[in-house]
C-alpha atoms as a PDB file:
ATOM      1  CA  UNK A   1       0.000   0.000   0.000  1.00  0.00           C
ATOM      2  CA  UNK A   2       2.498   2.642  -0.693  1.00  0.00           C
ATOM      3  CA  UNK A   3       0.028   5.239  -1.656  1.00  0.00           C
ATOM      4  CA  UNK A   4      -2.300   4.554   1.075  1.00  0.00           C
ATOM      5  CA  UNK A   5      -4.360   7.929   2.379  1.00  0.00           C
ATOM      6  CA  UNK A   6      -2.786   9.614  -0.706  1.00  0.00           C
ATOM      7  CA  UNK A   7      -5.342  11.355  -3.251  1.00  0.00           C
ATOM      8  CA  UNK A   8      -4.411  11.454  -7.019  1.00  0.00           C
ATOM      9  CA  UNK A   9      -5.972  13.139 -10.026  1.00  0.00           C
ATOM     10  CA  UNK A  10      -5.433  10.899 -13.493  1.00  0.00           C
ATOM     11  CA  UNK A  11      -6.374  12.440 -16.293  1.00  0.00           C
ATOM     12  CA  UNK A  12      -7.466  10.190 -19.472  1.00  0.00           C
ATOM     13  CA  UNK A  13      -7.712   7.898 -17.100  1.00  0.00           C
ATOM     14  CA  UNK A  14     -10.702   5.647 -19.029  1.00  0.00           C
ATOM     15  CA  UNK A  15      -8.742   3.418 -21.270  1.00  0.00           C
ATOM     16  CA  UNK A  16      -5.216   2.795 -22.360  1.00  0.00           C
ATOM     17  CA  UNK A  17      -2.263   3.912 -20.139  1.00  0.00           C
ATOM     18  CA  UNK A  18      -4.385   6.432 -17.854  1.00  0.00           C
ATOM     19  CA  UNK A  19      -6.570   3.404 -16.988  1.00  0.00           C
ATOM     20  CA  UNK A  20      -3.724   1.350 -15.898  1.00  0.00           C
ATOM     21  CA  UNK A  21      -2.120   3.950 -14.184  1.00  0.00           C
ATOM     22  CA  UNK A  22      -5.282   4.983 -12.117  1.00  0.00           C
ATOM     23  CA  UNK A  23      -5.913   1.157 -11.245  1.00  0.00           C
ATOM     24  CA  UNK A  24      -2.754   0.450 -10.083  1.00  0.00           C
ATOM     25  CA  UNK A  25      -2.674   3.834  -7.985  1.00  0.00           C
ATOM     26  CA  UNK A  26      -6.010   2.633  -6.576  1.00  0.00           C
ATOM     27  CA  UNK A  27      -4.332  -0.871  -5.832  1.00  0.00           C
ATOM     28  CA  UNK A  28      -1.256   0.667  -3.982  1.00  0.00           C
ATOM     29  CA  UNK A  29      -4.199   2.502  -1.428  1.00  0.00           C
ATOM     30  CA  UNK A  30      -4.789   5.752  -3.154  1.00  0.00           C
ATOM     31  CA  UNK A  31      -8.194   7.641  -3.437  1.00  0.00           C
ATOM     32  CA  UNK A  32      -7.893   8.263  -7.310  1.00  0.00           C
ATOM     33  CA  UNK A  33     -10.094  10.854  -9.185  1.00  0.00           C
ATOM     34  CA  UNK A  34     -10.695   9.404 -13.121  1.00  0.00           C
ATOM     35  CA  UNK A  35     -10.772  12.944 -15.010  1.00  0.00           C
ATOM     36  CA  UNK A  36     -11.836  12.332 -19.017  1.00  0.00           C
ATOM     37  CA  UNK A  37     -14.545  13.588 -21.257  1.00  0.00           C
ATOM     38  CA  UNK A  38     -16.172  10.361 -21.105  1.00  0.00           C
ATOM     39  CA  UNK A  39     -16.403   7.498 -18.512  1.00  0.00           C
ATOM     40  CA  UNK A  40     -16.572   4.638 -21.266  1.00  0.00           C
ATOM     41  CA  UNK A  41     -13.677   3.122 -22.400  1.00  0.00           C
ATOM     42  CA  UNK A  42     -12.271   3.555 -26.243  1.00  0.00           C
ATOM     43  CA  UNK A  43     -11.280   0.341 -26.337  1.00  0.00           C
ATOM     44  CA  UNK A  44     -13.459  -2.906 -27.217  1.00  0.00           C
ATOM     45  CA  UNK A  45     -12.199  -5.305 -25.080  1.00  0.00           C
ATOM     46  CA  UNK A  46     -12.936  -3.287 -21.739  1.00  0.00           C
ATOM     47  CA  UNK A  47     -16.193  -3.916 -20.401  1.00  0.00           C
ATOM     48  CA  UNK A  48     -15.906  -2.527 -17.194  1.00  0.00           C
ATOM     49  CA  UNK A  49     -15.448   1.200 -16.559  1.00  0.00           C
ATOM     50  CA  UNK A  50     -11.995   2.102 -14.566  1.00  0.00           C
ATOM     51  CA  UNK A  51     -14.379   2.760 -12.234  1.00  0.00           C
ATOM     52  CA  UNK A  52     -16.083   0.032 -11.690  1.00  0.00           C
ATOM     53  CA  UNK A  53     -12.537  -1.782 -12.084  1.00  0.00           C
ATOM     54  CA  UNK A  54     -10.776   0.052  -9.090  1.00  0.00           C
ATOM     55  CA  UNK A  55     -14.335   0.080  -6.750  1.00  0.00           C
ATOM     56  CA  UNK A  56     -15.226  -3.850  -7.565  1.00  0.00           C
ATOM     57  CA  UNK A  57     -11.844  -4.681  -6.253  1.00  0.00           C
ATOM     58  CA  UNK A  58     -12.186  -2.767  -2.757  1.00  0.00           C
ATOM     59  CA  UNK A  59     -10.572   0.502  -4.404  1.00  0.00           C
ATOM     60  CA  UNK A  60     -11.812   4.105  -4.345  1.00  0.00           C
ATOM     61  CA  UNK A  61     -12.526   5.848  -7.702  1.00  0.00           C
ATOM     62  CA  UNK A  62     -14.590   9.076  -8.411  1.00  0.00           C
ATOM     63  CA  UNK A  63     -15.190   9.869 -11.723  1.00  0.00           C
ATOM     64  CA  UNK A  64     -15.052  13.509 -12.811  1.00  0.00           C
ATOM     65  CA  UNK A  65     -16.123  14.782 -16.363  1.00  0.00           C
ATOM     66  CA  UNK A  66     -13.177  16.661 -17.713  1.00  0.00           C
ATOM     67  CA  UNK A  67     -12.187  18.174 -21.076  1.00  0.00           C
ATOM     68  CA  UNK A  68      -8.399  19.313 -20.007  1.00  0.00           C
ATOM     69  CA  UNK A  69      -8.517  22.070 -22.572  1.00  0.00           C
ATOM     70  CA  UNK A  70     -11.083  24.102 -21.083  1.00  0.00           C
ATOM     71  CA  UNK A  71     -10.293  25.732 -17.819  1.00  0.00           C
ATOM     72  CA  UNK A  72     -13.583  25.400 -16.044  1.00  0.00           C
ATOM     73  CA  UNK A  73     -13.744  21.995 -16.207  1.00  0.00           C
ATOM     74  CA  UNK A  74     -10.528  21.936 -14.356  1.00  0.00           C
ATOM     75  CA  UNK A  75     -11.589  24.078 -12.097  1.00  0.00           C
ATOM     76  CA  UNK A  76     -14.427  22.210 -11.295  1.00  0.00           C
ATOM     77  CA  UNK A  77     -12.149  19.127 -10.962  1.00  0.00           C
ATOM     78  CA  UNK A  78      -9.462  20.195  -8.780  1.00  0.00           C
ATOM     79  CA  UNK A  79     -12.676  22.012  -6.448  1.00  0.00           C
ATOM     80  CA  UNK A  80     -14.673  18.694  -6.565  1.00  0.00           C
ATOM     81  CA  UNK A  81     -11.436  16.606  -5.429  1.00  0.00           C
ATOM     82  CA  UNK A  82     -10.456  18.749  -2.739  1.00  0.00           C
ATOM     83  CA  UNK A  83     -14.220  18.742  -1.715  1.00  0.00           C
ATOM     84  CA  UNK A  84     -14.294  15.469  -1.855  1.00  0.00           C
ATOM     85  CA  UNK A  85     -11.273  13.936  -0.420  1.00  0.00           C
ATOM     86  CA  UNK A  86      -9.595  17.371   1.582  1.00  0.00           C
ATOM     87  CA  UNK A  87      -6.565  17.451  -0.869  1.00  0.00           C
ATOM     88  CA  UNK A  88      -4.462  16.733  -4.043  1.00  0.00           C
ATOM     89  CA  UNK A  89      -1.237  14.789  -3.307  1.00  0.00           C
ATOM     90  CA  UNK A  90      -0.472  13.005  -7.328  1.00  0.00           C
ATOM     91  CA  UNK A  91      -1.384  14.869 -10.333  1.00  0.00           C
ATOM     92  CA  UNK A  92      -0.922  12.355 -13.324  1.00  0.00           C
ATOM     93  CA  UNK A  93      -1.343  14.324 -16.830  1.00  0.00           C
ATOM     94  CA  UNK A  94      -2.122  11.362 -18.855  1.00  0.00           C
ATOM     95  CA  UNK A  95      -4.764  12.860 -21.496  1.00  0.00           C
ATOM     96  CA  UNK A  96      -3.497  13.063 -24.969  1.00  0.00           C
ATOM     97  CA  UNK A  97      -3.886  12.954 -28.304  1.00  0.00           C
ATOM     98  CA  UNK A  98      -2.432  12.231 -31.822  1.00  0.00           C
ATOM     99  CA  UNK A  99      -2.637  13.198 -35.247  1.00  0.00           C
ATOM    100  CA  UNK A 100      -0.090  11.948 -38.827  1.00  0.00           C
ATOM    101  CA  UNK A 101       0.607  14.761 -41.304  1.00  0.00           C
ATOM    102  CA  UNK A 102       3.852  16.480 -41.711  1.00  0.00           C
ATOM    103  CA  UNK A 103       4.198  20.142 -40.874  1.00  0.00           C
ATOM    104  CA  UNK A 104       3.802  21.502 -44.274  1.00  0.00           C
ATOM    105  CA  UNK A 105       0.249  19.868 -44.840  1.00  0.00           C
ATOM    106  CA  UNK A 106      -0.862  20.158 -40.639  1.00  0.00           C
ATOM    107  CA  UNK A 107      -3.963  22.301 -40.954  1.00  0.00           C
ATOM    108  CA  UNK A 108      -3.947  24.876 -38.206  1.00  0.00           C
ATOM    109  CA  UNK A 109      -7.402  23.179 -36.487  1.00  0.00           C
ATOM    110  CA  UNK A 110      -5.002  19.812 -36.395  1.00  0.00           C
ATOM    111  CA  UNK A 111      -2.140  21.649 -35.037  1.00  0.00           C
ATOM    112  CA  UNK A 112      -4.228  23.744 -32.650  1.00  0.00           C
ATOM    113  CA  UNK A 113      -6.177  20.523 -31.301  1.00  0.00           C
ATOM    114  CA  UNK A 114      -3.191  19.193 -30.616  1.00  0.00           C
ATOM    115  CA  UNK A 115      -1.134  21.219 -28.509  1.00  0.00           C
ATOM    116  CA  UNK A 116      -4.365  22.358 -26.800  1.00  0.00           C
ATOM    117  CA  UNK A 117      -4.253  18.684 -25.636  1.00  0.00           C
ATOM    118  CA  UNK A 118      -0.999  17.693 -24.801  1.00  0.00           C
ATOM    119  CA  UNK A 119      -0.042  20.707 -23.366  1.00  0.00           C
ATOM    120  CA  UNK A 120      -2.585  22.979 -22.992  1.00  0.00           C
ATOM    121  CA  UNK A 121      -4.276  20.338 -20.723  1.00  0.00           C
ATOM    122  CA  UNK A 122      -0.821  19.946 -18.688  1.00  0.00           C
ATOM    123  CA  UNK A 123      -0.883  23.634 -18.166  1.00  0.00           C
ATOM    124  CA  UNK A 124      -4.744  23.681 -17.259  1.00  0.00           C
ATOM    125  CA  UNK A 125      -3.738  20.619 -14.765  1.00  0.00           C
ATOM    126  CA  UNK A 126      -0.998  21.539 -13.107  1.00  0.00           C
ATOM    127  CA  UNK A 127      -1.449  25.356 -12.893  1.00  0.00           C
ATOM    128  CA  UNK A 128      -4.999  24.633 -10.715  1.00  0.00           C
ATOM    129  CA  UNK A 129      -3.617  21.744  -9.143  1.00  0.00           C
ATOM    130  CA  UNK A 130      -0.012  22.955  -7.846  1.00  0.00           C
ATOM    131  CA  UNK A 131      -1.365  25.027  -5.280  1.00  0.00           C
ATOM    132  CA  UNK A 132      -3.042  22.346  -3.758  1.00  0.00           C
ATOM    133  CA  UNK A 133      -0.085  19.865  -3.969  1.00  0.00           C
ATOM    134  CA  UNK A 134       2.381  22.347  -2.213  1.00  0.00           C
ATOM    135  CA  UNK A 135       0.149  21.580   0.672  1.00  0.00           C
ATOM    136  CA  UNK A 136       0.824  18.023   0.249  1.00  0.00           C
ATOM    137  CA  UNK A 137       3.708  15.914   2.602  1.00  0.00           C
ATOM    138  CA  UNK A 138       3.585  13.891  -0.695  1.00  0.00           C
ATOM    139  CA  UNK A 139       3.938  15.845  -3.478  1.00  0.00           C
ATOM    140  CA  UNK A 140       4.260  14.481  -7.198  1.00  0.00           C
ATOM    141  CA  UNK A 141       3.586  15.726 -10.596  1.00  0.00           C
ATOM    142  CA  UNK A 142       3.625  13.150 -13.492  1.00  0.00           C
ATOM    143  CA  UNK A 143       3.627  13.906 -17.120  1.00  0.00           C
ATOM    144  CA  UNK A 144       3.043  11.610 -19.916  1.00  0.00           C
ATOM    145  CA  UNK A 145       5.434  12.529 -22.539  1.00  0.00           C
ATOM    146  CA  UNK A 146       6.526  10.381 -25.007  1.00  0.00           C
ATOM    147  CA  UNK A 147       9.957   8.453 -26.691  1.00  0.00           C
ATOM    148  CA  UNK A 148       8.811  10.945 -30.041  1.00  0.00           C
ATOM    149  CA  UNK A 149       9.001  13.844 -27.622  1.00  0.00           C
ATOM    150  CA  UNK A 150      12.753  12.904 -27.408  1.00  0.00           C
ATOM    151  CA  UNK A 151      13.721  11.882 -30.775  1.00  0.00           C
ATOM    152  CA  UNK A 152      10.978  12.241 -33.167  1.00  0.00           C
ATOM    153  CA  UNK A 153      10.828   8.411 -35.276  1.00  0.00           C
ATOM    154  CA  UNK A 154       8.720   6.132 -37.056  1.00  0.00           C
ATOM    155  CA  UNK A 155       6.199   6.138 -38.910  1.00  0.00           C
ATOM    156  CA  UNK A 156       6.932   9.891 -39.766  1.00  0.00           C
ATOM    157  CA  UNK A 157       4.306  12.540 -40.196  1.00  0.00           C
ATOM    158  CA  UNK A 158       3.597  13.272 -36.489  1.00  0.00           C
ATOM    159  CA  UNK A 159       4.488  17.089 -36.648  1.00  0.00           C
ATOM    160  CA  UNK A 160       2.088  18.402 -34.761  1.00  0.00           C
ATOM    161  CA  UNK A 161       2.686  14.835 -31.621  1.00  0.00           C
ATOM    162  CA  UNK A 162       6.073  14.987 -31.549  1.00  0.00           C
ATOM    163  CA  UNK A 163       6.406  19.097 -31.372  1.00  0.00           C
ATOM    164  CA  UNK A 164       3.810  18.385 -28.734  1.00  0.00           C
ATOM    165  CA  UNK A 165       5.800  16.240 -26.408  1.00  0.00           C
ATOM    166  CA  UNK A 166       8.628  17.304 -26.691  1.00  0.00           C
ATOM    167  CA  UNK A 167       7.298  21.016 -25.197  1.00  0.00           C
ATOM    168  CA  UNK A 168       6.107  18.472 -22.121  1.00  0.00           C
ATOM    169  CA  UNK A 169       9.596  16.623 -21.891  1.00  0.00           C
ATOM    170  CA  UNK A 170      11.133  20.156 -21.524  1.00  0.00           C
ATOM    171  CA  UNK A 171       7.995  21.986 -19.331  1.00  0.00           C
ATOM    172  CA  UNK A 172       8.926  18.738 -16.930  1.00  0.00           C
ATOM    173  CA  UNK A 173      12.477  19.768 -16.794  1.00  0.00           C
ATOM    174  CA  UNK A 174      11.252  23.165 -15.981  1.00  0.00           C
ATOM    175  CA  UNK A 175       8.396  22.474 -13.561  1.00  0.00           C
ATOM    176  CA  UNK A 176      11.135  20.232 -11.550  1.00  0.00           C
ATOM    177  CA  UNK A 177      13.638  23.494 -10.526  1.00  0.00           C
ATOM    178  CA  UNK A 178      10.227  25.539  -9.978  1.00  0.00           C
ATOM    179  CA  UNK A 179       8.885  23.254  -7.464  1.00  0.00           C
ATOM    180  CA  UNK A 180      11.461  21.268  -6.295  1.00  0.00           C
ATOM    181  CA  UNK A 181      12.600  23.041  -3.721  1.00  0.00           C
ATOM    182  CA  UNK A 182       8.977  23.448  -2.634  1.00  0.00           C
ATOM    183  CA  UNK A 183       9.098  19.217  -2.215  1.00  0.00           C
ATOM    184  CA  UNK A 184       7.122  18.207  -5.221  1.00  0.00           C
ATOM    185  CA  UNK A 185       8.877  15.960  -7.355  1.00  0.00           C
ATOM    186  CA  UNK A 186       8.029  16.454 -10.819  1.00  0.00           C
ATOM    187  CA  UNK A 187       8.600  14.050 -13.734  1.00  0.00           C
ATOM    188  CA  UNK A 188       7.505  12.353 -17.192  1.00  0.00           C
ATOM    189  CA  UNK A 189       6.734   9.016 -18.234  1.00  0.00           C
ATOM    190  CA  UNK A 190       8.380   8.687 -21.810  1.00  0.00           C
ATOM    191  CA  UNK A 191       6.202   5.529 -23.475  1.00  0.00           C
ATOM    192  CA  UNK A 192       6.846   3.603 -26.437  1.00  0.00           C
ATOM    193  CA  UNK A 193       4.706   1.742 -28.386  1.00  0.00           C
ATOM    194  CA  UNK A 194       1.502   0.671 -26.088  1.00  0.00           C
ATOM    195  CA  UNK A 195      -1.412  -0.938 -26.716  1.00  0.00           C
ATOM    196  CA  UNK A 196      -4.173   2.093 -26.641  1.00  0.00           C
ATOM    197  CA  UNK A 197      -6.537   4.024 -28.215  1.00  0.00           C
ATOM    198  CA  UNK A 198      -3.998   5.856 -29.626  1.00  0.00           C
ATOM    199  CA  UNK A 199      -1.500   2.752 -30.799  1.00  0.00           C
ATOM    200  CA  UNK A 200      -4.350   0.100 -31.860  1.00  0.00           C
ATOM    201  CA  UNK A 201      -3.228  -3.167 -33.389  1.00  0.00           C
ATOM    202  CA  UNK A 202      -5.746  -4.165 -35.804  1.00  0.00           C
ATOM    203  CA  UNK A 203      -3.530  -6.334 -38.638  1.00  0.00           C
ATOM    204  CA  UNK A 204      -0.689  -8.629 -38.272  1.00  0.00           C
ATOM    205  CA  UNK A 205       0.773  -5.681 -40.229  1.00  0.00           C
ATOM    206  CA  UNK A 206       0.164  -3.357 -37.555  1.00  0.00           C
ATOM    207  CA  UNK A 207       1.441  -5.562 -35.013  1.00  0.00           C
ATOM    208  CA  UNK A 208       5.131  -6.222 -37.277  1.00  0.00           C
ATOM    209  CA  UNK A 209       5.332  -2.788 -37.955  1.00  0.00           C
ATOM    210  CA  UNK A 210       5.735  -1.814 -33.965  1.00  0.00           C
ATOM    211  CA  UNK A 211       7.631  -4.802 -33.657  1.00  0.00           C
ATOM    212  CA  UNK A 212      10.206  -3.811 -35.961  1.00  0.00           C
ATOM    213  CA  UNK A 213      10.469  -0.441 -34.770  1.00  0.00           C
ATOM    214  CA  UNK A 214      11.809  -2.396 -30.491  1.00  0.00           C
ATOM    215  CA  UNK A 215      13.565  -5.035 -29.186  1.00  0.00           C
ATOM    216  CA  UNK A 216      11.314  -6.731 -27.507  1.00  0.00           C
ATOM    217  CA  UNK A 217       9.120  -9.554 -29.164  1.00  0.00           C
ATOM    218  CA  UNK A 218       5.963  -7.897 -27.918  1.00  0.00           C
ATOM    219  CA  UNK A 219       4.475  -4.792 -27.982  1.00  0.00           C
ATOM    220  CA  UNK A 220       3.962  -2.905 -24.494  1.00  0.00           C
ATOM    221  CA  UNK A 221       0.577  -2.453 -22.962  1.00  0.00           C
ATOM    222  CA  UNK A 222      -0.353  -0.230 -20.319  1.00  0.00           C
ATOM    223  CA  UNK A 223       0.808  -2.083 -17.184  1.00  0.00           C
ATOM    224  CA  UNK A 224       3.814  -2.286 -18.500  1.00  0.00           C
ATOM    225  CA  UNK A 225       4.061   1.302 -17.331  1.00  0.00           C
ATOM    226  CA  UNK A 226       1.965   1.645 -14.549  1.00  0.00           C
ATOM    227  CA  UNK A 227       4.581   0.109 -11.963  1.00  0.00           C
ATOM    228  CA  UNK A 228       6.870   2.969 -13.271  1.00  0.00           C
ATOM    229  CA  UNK A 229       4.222   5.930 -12.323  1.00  0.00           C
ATOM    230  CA  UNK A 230       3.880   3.893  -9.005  1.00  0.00           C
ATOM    231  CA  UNK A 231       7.553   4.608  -7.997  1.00  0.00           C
ATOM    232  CA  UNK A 232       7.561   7.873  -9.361  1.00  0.00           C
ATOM    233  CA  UNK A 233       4.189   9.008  -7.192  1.00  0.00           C
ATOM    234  CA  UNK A 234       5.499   6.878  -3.814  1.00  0.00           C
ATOM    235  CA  UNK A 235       7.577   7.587  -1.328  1.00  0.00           C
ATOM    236  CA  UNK A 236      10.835   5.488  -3.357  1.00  0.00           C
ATOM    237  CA  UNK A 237      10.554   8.921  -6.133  1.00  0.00           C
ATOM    238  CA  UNK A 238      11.297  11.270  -3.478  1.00  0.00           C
ATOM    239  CA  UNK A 239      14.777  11.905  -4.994  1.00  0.00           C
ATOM    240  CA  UNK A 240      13.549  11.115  -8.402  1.00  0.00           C
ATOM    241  CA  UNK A 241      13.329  15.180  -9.962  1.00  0.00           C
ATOM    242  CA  UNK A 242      13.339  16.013 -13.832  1.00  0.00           C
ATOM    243  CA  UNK A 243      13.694  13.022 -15.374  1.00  0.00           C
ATOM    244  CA  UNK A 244      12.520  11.980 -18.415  1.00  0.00           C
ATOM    245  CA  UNK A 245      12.024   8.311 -17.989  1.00  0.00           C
ATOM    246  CA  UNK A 246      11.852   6.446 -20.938  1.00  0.00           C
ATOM    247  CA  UNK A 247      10.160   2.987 -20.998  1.00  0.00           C
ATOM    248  CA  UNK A 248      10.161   2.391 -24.964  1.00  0.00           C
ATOM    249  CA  UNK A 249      11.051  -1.604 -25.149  1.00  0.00           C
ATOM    250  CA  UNK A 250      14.000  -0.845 -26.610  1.00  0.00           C
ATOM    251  CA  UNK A 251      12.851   1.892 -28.910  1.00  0.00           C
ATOM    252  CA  UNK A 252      15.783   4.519 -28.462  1.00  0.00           C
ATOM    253  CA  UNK A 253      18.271   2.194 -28.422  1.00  0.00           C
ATOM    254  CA  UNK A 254      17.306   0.337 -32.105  1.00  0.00           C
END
């Protein structure tokens, strides 16, 4: 129970990596808020909400409409999880999206969209939540960036994701010396290839393509990074600033 009496915001937090990240929170003791547009998973083979996941196996999950690009919502997020559980110790920025054009054919809605996302939604987050988690004995920020926010790669045409990410890898860096000091540890999550709504697998071609691109013989799924946003949010991260960790399967290396 390393998180036990420990409350922590997830955004995204329905399906994919956000999911497993909020269920494992919830099985390491936390009180974990499940912040996305909508409560249904985007993927097919979930039948259960995280929800009903984390509170069927003796967890506690609240559910809290969220678009992270518009400001109220946070608002009404952060307010509703103080309300709720008297404080904000974890703030996971999970919620992301893609897109695949290069820059030169990226319309500006695409672009916009986005950023507006991916780090927009971090700024939304973090600026509401900070305040709260200064209060906090506890105190973690964790940002899902990405392996493309360090490198760019393949399949090409991700302009607008990469650009994206890489703006979080470096606001992480930042947010670290700001707050730091204050005791919050802040960090990012660098993910390769993961099972998702954003990384589906729908054709053996799919599947050889990511493949090809690692060194492992599978392709990661989202507990395969949940353990890592475990030991960045517990007490063993409390000397663990800045860093861009980077669980890829090999990705960086190849």
């Amino acid at each position: 129970m390393k998180l036990e009496d420990r409350t922590a915001i997830v955004t995204g937090a329905s399906s994919g990596i956000g999911r497993g990240i909020a269920v494992a929170f919830a099985e390491e003791g936390a009180n974990v808020v499940l912040a996305s547009r909508n409560e249904e998973s985007k993927m097919e083979q979930d039948d259960r909400t995280t929800t009903e996941v984390i509170r069927e196996d003796g967890g506690e999950a609240l559910f809290q409409e969220t678009d992270v690009t518009v400001e109220s919502d946070v608002e009404t997020l952060v307010e509703t999880t103080v309300d709720v559980y008297g404080g904000i110790d974890i703030l996971v920025n999970n919620a992301g999206v893609t897109s695949n054009n290069p820059i030169h054919e990226a319309t500006e809605e695409e672009w916009d969209h986005v950023h507006d996302v991916n780090v927009k939604g971090v700024y939304w987050c973090s600026k509401h939540a900070i305040p709260h988690i200064l209060e906090s004995d506890h105190g973690r920020v964790i940002n899902i960036s990405s392996q493309r926010g360090l490198l760019g790669g393949s399949p090409p045409k991700k302009a607008a994701y990469v650009s994206s990410k890489g703006a979080v890898s470096n606001l992480t860096r930042q947010m670290a010396l700001d707050y730091g000091p204050e005791g919050v540890a802040v960090n990012a999550i660098c993910p390769g290839p993961v099972i998702s709504n954003m990384t589906r697998i729908e054709s053996e071609a799919d599947r050889e393509r990511l493949l090809d691109g690692i060194l492992t013989p599978f392709v990661g799924v989202p507990k395969d990074i949940a353990p890592a946003a475990v030991l960045l949010a517990s007490d063993g991260g409390r000397f663990i600033h800045g860093h861009n960790l980077v669980i890829d399967g090999g990705y960086l290396v190849k």
